[in-house]
C-alpha atoms as a PDB file:
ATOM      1  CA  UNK A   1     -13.050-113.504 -41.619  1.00  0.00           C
ATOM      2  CA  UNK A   2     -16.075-111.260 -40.196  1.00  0.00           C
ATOM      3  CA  UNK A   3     -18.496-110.079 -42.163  1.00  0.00           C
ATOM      4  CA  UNK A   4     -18.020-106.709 -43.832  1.00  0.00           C
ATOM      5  CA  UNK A   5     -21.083-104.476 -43.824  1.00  0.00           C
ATOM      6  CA  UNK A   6     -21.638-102.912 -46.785  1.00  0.00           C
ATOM      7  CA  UNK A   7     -23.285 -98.737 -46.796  1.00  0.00           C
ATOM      8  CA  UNK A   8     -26.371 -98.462 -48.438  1.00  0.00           C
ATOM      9  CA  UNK A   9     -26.575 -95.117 -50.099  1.00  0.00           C
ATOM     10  CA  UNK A  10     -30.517 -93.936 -50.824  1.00  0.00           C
ATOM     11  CA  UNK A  11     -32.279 -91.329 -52.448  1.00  0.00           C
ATOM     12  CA  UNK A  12     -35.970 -90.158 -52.626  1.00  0.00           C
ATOM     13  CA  UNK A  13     -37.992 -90.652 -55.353  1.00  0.00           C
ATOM     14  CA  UNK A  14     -41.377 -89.974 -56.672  1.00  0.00           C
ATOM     15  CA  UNK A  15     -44.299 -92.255 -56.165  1.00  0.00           C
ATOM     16  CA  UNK A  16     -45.956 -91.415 -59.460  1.00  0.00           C
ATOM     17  CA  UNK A  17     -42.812 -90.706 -62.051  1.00  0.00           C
ATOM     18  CA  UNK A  18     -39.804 -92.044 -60.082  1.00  0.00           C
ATOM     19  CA  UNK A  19     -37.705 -88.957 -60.480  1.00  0.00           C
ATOM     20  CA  UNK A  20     -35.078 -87.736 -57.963  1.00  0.00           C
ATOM     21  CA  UNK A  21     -35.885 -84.044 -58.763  1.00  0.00           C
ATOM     22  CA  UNK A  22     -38.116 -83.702 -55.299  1.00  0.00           C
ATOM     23  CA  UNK A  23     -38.754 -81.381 -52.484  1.00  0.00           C
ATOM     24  CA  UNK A  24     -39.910 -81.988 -49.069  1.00  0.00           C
ATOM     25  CA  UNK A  25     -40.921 -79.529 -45.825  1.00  0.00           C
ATOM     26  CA  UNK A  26     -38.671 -80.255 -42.976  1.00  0.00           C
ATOM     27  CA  UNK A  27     -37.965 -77.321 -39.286  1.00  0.00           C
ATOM     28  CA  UNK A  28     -34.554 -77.173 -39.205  1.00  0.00           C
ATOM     29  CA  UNK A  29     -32.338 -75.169 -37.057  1.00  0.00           C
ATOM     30  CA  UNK A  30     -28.787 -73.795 -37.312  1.00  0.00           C
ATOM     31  CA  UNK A  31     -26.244 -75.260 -34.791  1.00  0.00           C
ATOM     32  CA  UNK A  32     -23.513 -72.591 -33.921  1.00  0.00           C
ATOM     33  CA  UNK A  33     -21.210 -74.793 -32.680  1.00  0.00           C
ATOM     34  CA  UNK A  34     -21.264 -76.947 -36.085  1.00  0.00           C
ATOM     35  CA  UNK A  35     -22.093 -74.145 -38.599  1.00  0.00           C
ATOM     36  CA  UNK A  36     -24.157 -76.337 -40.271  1.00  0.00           C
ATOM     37  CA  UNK A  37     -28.688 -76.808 -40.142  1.00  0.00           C
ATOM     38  CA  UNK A  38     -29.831 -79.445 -38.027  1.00  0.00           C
ATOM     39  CA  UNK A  39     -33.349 -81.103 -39.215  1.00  0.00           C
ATOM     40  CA  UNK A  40     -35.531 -81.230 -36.222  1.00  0.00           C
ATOM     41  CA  UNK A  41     -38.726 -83.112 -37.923  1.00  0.00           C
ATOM     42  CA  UNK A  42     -40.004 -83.545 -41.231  1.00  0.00           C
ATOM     43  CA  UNK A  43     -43.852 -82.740 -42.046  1.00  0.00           C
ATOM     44  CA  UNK A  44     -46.165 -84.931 -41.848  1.00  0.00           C
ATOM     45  CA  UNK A  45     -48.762 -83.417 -44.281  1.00  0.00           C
ATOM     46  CA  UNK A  46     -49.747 -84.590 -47.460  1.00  0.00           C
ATOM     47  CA  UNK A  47     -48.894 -81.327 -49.070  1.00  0.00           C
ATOM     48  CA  UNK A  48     -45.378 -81.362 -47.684  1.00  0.00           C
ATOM     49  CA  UNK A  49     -43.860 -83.842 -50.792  1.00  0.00           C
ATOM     50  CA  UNK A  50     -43.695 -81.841 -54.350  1.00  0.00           C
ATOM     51  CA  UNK A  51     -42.393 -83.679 -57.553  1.00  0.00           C
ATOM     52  CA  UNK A  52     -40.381 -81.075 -60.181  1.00  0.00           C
ATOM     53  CA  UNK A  53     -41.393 -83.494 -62.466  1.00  0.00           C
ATOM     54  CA  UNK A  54     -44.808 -84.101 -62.011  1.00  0.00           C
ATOM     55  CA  UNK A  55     -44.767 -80.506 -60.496  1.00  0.00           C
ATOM     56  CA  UNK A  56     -47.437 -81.527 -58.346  1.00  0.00           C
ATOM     57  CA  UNK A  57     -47.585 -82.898 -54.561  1.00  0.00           C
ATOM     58  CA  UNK A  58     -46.420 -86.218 -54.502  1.00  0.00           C
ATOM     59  CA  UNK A  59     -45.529 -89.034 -52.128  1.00  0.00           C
ATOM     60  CA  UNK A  60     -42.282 -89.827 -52.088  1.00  0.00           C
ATOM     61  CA  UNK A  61     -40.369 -93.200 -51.372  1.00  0.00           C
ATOM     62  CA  UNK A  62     -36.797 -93.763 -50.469  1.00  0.00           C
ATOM     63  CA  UNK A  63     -34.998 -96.468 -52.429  1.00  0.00           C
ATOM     64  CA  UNK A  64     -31.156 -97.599 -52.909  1.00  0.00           C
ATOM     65  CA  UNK A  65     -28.895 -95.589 -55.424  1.00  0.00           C
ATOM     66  CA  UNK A  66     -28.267 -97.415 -58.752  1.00  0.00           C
ATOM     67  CA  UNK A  67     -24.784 -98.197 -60.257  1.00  0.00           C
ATOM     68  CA  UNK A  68     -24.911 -95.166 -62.144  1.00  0.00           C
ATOM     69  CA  UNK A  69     -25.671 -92.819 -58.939  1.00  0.00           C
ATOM     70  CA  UNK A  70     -23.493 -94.320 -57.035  1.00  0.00           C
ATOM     71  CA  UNK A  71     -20.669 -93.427 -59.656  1.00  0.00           C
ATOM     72  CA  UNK A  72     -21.600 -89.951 -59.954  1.00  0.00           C
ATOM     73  CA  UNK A  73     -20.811 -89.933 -55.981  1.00  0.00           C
ATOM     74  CA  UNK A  74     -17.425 -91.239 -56.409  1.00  0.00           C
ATOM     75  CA  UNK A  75     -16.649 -89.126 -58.321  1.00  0.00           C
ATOM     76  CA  UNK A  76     -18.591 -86.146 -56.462  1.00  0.00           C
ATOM     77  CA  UNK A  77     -16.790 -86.879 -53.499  1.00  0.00           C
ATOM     78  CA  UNK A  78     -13.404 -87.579 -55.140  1.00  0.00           C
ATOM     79  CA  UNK A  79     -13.445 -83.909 -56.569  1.00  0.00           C
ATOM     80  CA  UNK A  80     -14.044 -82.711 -53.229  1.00  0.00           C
ATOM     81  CA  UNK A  81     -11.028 -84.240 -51.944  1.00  0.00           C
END
């Protein structure tokens, strides 16, 4: 049997608290054809990251969904079905 490759779902978090609750600066542009934004480039400034819950600019890291994430997008995504 091959290997099966397994989707890693992520999320960004904040450097300082860890929450999920964050905001970023990104040029985007709308695609007609798609009806749906395109992101072009994300800023590069260190103003651009802003924590809700630190409600203060904050770096931000990407790291893997936990079990209980990864549930709520089952179930997200079931409901959309």
């Amino acid at each position: 049997m091959g290997d099966v490759q397994q989707e890693v779902a992520y999320t960004w978090a904040c450097s300082e608290c860890g929450g999920t609750d964050v905001l970023t600066e990104a040029n985007i542009t709308w695609d007609t054809y798609t009806q749906d934004w395109v992101v072009l480039s994300f800023s590069e400034a260190d103003f651009a990251d802003w924590c809700c819950d630190c409600q203060d600019h904050r770096q931000l890291h990407r790291r893997p969904l936990n079990f209980k994430e990864i549930a709520q997008v089952a179930i997200y995504k079931e409901q959309a079905a």
